[in-house]
N, C-alpha and C. Protein backbone atom coordinates (compact mmCIF):
# COMPACT_ATOMS: atom_id res chain seq x y z
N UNK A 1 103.17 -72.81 -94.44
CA UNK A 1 102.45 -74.02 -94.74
C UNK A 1 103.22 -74.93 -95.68
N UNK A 2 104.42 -74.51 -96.05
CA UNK A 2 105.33 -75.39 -97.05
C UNK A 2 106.51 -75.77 -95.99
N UNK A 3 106.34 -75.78 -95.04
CA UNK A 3 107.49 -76.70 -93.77
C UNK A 3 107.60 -78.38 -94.27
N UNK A 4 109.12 -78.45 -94.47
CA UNK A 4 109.52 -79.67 -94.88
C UNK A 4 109.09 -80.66 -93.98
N UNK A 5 108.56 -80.54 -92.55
CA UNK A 5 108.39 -81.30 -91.29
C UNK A 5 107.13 -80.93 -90.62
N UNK A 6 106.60 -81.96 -90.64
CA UNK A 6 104.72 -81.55 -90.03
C UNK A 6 104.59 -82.31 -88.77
N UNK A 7 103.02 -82.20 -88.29
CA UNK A 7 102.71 -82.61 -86.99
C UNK A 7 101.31 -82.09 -87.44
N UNK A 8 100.77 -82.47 -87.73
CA UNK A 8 99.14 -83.02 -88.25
C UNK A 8 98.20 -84.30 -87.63
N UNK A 9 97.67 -83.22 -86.23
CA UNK A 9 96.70 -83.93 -85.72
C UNK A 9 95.59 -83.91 -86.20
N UNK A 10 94.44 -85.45 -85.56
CA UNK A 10 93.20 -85.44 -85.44
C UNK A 10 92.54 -84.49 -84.99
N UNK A 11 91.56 -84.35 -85.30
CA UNK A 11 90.37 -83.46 -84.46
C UNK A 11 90.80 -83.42 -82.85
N UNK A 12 90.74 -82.02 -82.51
CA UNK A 12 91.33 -82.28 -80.96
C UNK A 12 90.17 -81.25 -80.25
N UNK A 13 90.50 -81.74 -78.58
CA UNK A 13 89.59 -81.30 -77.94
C UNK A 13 90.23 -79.91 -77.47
N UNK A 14 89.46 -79.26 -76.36
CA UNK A 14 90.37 -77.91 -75.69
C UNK A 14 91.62 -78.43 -74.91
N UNK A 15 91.35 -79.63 -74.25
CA UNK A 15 92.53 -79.82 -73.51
C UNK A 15 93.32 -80.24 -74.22
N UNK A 16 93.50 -80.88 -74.82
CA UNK A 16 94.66 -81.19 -75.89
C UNK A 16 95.23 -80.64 -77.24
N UNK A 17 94.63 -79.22 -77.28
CA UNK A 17 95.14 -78.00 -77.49
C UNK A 17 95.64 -77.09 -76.98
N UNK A 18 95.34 -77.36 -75.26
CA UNK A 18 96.38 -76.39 -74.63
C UNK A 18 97.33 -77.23 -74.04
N UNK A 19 97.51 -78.64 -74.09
CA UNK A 19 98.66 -79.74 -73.72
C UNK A 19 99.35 -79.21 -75.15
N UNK A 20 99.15 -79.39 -76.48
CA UNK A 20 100.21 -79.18 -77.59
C UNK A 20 100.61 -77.81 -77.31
N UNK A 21 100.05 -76.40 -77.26
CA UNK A 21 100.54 -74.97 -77.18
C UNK A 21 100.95 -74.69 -75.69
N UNK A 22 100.78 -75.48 -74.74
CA UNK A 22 101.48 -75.01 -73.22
C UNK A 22 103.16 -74.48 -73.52
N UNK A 23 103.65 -75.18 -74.30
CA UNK A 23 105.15 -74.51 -74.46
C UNK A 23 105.78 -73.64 -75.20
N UNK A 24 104.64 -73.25 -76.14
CA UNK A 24 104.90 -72.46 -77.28
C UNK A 24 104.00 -71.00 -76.58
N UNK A 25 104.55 -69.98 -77.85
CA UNK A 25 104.08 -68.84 -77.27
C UNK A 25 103.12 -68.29 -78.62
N UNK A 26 102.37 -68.02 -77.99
CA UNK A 26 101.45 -67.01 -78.66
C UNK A 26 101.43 -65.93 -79.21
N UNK A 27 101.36 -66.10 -80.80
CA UNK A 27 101.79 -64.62 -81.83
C UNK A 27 100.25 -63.64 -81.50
N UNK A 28 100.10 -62.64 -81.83
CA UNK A 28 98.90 -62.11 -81.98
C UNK A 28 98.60 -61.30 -83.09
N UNK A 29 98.18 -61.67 -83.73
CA UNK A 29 97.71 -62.03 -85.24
C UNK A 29 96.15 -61.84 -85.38
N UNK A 30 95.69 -61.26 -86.06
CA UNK A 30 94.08 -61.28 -86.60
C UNK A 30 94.22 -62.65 -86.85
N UNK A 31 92.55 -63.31 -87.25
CA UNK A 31 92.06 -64.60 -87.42
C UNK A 31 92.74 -64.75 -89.20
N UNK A 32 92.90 -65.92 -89.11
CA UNK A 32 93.44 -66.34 -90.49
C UNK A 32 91.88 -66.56 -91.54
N UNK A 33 91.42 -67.44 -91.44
CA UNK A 33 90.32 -67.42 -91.55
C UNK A 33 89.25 -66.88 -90.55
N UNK A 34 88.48 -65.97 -91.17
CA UNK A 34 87.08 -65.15 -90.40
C UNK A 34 86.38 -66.13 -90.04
N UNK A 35 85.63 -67.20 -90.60
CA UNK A 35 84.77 -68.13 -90.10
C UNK A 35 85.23 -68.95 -89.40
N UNK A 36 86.42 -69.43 -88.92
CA UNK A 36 86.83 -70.04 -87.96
C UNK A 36 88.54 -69.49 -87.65
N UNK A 37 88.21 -68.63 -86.18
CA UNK A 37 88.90 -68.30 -85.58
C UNK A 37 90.60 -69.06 -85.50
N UNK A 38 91.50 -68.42 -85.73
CA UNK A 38 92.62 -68.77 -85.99
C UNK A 38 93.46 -68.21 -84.83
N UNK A 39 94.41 -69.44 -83.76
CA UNK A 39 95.65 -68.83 -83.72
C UNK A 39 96.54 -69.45 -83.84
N UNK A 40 97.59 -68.08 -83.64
CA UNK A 40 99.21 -69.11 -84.23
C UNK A 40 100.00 -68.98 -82.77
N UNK A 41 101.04 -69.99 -82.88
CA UNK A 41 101.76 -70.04 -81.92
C UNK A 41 103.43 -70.32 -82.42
N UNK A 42 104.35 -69.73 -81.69
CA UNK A 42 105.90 -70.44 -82.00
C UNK A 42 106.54 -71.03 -81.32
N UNK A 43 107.50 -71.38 -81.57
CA UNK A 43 108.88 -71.89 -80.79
C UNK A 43 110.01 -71.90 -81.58
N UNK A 44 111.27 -72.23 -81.41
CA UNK A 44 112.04 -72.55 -82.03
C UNK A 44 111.88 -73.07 -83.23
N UNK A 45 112.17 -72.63 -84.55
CA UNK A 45 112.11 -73.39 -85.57
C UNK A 45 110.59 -74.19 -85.82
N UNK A 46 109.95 -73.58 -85.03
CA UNK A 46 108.27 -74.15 -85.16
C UNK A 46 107.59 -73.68 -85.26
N UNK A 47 106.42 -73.18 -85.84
CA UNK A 47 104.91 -72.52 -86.06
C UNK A 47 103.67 -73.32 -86.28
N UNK A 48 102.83 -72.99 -85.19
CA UNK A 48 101.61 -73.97 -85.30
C UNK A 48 100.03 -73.19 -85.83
N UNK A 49 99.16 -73.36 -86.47
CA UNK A 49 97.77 -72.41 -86.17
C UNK A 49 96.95 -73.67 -85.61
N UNK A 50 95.88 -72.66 -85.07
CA UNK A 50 95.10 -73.75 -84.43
C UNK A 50 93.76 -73.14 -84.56
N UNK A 51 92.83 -73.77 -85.34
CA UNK A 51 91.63 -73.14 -85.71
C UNK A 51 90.20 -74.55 -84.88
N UNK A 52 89.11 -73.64 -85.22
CA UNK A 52 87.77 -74.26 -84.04
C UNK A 52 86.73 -73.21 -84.97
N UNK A 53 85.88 -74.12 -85.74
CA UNK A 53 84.24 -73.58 -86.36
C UNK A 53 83.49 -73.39 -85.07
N UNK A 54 83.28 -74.08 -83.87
CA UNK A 54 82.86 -74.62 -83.10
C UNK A 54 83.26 -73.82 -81.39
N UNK A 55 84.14 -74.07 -81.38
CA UNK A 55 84.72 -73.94 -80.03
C UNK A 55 84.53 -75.10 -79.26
N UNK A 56 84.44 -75.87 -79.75
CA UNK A 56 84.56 -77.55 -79.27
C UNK A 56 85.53 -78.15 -79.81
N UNK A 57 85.49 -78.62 -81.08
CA UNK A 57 86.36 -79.73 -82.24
C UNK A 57 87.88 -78.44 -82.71
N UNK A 58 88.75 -78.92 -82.32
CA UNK A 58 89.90 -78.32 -82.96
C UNK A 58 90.93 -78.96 -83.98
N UNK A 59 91.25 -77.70 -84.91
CA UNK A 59 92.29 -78.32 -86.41
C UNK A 59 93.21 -77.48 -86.18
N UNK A 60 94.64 -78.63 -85.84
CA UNK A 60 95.87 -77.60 -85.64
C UNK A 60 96.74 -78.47 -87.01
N UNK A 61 98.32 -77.33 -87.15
CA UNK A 61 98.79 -77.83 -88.33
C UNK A 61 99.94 -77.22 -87.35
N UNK A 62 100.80 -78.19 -87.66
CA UNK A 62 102.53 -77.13 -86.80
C UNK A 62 103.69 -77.88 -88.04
N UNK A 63 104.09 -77.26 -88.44
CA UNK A 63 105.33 -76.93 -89.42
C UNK A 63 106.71 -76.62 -88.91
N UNK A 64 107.76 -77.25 -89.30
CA UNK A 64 109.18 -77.08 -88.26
C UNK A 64 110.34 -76.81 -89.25
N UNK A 65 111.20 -76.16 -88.96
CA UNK A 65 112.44 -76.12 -90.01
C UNK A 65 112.86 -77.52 -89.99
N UNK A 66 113.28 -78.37 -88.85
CA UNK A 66 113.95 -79.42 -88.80
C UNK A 66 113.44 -80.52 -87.65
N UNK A 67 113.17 -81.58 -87.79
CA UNK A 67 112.65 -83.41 -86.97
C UNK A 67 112.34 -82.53 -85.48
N UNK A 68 113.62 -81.91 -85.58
CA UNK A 68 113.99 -82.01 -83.75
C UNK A 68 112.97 -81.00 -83.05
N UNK A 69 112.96 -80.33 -83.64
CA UNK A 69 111.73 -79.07 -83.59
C UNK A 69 110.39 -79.52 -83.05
N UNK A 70 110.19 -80.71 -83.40
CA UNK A 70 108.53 -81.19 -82.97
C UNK A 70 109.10 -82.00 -82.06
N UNK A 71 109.86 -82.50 -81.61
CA UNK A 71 110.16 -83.51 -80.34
C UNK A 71 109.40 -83.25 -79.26
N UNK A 72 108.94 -81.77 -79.01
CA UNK A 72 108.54 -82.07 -77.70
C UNK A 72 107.08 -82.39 -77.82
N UNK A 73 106.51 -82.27 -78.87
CA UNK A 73 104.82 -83.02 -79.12
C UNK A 73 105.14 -83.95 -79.25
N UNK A 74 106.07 -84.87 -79.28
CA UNK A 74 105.89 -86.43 -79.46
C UNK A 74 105.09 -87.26 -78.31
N UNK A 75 105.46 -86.88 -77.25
CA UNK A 75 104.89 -87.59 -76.66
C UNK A 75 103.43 -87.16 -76.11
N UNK A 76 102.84 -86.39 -76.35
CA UNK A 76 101.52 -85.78 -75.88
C UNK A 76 100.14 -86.87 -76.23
N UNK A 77 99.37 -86.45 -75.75
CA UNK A 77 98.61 -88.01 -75.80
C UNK A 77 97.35 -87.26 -76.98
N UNK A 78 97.81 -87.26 -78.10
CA UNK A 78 97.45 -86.93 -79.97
C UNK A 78 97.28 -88.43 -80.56
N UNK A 79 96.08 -88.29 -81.63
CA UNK A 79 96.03 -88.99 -82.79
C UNK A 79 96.50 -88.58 -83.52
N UNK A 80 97.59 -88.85 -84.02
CA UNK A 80 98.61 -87.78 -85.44
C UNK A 80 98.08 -88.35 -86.84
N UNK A 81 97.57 -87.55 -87.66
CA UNK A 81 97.52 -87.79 -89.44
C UNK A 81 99.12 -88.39 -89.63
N UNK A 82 99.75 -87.28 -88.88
CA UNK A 82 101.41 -87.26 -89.76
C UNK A 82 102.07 -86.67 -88.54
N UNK A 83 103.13 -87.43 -88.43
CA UNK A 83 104.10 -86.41 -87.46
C UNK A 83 105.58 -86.90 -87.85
N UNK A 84 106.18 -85.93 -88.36
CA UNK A 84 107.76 -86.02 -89.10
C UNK A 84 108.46 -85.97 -88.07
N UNK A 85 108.04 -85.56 -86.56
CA UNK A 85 109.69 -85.37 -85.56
C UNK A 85 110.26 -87.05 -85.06
């Protein structure tokens, strides 16, 4: 969670949680937080979690060693807080 390079979306739906994680792979990991289900995902130089109180409204956070690392979420159709790539 201290990645020099973020990608901090809006509230997202299911489909546009599995448009951001379609390329990344899936760690399997217990829930980060118990009250809302947590997963993580990687790629290269990237780590994302992606948590849901709900199973409707989703909060993802993806962290990168370096810009280039998030390139391929750039173009995905996201409201970004912040996106460093």
């Amino acid at each position: 969670m201290g990645a020099e390079y973020l990608a901090l979306p809006r509230e997202l739906t299911a489909p546009q949680v599995e448009q951001l994680t379609g390329a990344l792979h899936r760690v399997p990991l217990r829930p980060f937080w118990p009250w809302a289900p947590t997963r993580f995902y990687v790629a290269p130089g990237l780590v994302m979690h992606v948590s849901s109180e709900d199973g409707e409204a989703f909060h993802a956070w993806a962290g990168a060693t370096h810009r280039s690392a998030l390139n391929p979420l750039a173009d995905l159709p996201v409201d970004w807080n912040r996106f460093d790539g």
